[in-house]
PDB file of N, CA and C in Angstrom:
ATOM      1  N   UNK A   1       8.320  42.717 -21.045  1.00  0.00           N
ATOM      2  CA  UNK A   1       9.137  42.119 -22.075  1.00  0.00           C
ATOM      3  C   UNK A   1      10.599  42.162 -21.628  1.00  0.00           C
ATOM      4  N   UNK A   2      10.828  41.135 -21.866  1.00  0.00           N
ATOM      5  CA  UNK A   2      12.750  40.849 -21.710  1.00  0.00           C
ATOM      6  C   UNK A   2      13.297  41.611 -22.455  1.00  0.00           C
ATOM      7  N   UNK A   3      14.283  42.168 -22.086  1.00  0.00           N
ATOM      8  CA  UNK A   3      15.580  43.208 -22.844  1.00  0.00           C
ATOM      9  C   UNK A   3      16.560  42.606 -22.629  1.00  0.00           C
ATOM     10  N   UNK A   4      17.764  42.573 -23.698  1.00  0.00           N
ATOM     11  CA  UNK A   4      18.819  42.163 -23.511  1.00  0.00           C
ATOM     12  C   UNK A   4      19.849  43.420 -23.828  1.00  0.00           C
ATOM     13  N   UNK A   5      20.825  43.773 -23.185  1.00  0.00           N
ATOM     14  CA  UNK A   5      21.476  44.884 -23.278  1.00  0.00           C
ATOM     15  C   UNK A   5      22.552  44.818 -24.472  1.00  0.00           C
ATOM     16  N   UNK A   6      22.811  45.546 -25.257  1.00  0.00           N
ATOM     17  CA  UNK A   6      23.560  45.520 -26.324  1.00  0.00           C
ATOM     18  C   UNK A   6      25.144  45.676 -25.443  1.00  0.00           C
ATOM     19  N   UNK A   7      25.621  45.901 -24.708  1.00  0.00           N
ATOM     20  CA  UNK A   7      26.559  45.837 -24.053  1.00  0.00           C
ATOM     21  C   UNK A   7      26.850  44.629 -23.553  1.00  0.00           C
ATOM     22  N   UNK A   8      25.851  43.862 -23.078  1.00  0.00           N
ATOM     23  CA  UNK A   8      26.774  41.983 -22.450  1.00  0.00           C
ATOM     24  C   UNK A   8      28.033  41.655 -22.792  1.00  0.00           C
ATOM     25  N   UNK A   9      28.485  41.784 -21.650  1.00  0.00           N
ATOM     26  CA  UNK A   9      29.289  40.795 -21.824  1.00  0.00           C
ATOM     27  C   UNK A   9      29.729  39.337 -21.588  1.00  0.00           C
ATOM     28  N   UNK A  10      30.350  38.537 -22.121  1.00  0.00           N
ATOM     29  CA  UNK A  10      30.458  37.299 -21.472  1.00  0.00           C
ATOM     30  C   UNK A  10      30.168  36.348 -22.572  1.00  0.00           C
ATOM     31  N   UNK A  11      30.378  34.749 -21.985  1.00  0.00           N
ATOM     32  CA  UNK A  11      30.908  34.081 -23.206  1.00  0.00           C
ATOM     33  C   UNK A  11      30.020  33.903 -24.320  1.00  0.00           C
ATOM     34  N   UNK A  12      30.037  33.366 -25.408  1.00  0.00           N
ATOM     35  CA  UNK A  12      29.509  32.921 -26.418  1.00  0.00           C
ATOM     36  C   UNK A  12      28.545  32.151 -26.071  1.00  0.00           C
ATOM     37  N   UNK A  13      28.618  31.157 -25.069  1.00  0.00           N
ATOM     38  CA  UNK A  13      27.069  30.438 -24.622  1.00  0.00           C
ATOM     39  C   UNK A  13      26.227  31.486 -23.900  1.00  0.00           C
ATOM     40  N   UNK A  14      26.847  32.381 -22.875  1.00  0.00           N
ATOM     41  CA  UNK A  14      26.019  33.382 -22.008  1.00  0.00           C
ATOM     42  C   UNK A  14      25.220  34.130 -23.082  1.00  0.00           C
ATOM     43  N   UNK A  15      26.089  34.880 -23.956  1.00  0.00           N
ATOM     44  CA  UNK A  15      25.196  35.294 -25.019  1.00  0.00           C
ATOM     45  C   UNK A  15      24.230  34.701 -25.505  1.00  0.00           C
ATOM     46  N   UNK A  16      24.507  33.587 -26.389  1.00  0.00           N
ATOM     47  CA  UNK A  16      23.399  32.549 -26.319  1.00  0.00           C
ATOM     48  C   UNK A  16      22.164  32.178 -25.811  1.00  0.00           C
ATOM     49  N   UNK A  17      22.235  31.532 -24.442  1.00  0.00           N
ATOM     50  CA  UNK A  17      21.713  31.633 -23.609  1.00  0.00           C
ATOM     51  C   UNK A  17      20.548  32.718 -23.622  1.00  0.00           C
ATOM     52  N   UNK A  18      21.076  33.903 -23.237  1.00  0.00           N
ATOM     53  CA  UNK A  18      20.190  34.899 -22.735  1.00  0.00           C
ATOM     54  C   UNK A  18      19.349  35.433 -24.082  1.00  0.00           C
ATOM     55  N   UNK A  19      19.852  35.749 -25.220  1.00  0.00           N
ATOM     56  CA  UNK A  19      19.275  35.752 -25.877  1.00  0.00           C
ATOM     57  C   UNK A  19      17.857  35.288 -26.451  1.00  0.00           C
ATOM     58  N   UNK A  20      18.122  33.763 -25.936  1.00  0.00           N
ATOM     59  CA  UNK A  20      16.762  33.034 -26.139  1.00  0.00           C
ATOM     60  C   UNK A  20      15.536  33.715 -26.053  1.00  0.00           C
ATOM     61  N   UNK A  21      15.931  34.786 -25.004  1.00  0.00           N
ATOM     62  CA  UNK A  21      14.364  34.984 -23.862  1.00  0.00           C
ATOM     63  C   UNK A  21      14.208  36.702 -24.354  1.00  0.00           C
ATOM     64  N   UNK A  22      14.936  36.901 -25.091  1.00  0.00           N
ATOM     65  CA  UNK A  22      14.948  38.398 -25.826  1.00  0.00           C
ATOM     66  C   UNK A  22      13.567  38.196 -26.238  1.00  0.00           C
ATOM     67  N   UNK A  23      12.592  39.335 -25.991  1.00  0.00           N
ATOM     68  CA  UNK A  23      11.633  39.731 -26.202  1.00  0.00           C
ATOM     69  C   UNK A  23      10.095  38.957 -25.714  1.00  0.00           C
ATOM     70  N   UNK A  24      10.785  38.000 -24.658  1.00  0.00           N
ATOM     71  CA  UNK A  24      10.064  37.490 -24.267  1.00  0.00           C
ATOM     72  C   UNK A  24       9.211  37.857 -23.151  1.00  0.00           C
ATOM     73  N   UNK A  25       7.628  37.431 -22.910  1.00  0.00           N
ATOM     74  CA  UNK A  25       7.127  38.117 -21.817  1.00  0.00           C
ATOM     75  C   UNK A  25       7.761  37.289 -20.615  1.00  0.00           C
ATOM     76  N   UNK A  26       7.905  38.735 -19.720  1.00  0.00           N
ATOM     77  CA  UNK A  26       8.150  38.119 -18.185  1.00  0.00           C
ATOM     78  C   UNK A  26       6.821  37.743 -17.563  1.00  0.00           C
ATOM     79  N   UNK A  27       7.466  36.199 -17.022  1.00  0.00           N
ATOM     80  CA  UNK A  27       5.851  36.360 -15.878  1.00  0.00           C
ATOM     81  C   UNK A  27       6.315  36.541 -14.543  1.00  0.00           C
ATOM     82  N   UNK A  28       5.354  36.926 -14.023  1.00  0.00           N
ATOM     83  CA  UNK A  28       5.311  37.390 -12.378  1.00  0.00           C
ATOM     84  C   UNK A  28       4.856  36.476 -11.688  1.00  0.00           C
ATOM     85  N   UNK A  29       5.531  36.265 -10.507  1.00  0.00           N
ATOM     86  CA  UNK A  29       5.231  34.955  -9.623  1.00  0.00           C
ATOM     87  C   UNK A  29       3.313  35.153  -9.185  1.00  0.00           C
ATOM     88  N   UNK A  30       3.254  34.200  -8.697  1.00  0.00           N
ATOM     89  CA  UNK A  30       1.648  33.597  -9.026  1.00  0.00           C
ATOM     90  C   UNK A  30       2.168  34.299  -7.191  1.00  0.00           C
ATOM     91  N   UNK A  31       2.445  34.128  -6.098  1.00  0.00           N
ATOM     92  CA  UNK A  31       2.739  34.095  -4.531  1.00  0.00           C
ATOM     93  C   UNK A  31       3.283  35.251  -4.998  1.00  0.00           C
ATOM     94  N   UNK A  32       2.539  36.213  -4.372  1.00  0.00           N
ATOM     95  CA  UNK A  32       2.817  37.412  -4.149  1.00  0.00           C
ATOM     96  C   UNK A  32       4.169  37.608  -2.881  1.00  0.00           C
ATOM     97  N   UNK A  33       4.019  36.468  -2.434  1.00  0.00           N
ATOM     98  CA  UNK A  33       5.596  35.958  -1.315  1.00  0.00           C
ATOM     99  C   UNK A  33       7.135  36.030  -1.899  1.00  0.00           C
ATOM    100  N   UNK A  34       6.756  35.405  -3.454  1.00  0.00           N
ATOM    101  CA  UNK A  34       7.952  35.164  -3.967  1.00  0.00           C
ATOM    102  C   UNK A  34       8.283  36.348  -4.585  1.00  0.00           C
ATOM    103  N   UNK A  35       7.827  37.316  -4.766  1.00  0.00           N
ATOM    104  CA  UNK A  35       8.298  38.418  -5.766  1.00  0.00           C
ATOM    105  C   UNK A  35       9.266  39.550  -4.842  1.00  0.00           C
ATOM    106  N   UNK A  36      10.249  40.126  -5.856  1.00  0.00           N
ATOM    107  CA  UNK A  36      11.513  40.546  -4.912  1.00  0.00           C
ATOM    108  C   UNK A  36      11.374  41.764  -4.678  1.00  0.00           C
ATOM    109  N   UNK A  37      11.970  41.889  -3.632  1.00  0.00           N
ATOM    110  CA  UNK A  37      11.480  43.119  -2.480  1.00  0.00           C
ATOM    111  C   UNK A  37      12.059  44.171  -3.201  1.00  0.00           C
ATOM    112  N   UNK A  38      11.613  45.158  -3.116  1.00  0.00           N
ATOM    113  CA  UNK A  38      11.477  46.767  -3.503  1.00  0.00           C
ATOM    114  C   UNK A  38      12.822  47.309  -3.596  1.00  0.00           C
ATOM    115  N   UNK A  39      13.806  46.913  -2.579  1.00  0.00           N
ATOM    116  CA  UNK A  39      14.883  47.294  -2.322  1.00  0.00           C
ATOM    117  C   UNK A  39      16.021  46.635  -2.937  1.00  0.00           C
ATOM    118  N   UNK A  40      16.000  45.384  -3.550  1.00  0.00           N
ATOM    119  CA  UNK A  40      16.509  44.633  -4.381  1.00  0.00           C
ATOM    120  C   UNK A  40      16.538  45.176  -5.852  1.00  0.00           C
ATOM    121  N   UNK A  41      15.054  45.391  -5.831  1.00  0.00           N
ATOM    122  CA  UNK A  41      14.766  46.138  -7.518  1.00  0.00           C
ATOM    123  C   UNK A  41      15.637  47.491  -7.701  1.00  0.00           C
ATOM    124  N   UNK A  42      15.531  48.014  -6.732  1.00  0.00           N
ATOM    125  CA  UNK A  42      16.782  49.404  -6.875  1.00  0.00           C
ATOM    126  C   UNK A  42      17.831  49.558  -6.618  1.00  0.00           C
ATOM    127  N   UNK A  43      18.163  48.644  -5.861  1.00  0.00           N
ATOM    128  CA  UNK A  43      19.875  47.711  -6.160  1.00  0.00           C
ATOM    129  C   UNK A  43      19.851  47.696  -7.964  1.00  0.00           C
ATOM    130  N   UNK A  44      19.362  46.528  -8.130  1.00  0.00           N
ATOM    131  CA  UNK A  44      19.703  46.142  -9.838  1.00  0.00           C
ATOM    132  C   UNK A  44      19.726  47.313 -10.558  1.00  0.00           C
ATOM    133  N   UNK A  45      18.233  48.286 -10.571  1.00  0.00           N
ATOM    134  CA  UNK A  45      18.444  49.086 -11.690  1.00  0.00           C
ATOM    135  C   UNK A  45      19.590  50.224 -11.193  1.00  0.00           C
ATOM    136  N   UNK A  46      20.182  50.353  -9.884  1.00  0.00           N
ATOM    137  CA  UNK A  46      21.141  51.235  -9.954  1.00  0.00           C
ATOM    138  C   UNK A  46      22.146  50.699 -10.182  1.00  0.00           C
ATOM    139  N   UNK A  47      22.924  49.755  -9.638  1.00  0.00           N
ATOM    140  CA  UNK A  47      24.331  48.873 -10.040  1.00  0.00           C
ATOM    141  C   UNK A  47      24.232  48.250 -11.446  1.00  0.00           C
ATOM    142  N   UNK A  48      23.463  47.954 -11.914  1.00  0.00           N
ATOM    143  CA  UNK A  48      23.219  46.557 -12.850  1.00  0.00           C
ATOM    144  C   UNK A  48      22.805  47.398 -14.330  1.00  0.00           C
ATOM    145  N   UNK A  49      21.734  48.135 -14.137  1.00  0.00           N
ATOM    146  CA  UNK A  49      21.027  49.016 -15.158  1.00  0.00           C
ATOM    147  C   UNK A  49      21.144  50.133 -15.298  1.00  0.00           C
ATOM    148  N   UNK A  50      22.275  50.762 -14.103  1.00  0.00           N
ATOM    149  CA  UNK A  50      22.296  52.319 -14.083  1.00  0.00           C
ATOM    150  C   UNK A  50      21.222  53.364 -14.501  1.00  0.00           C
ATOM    151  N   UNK A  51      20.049  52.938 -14.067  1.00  0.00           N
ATOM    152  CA  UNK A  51      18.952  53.268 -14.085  1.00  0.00           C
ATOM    153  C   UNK A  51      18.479  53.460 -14.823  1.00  0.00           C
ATOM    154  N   UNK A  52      18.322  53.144 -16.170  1.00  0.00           N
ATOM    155  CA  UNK A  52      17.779  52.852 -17.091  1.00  0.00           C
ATOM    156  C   UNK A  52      16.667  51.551 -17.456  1.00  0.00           C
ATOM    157  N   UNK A  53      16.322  50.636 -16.815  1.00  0.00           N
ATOM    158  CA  UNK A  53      15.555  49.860 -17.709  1.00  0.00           C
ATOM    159  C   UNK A  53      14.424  49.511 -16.554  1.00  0.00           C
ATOM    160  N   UNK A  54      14.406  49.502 -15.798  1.00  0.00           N
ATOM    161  CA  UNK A  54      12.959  49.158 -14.498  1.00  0.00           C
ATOM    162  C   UNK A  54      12.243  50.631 -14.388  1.00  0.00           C
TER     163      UNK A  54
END
């Protein structure tokens, strides 16, 4: 499920925007090719999520 962080910032459409997909299921790529490498994912949740949400 999509989370949207009560912290966002950014404009009134970004808000918008992202919102849409609040609580929405994520899907996972069908090509196990396309899905993002391991090391990417712990980039985000450390810079991005400060380790909180993955």
């Amino acid at each position: 499920m999509i989370e949207i962080s009560s912290r966002l910032s950014g404009s009134q459409g970004l808000n918008e925007w992202l919102h849409r997909f609040k609580e929405k299921q994520l899907l996972f790529p069908v090509n196990v090719a396309h899905e993002p490498r391991a090391n990417y994912l712990c980039w985000h949740q450390k810079e991005l999520f400060w380790g909180g949400m993955i």
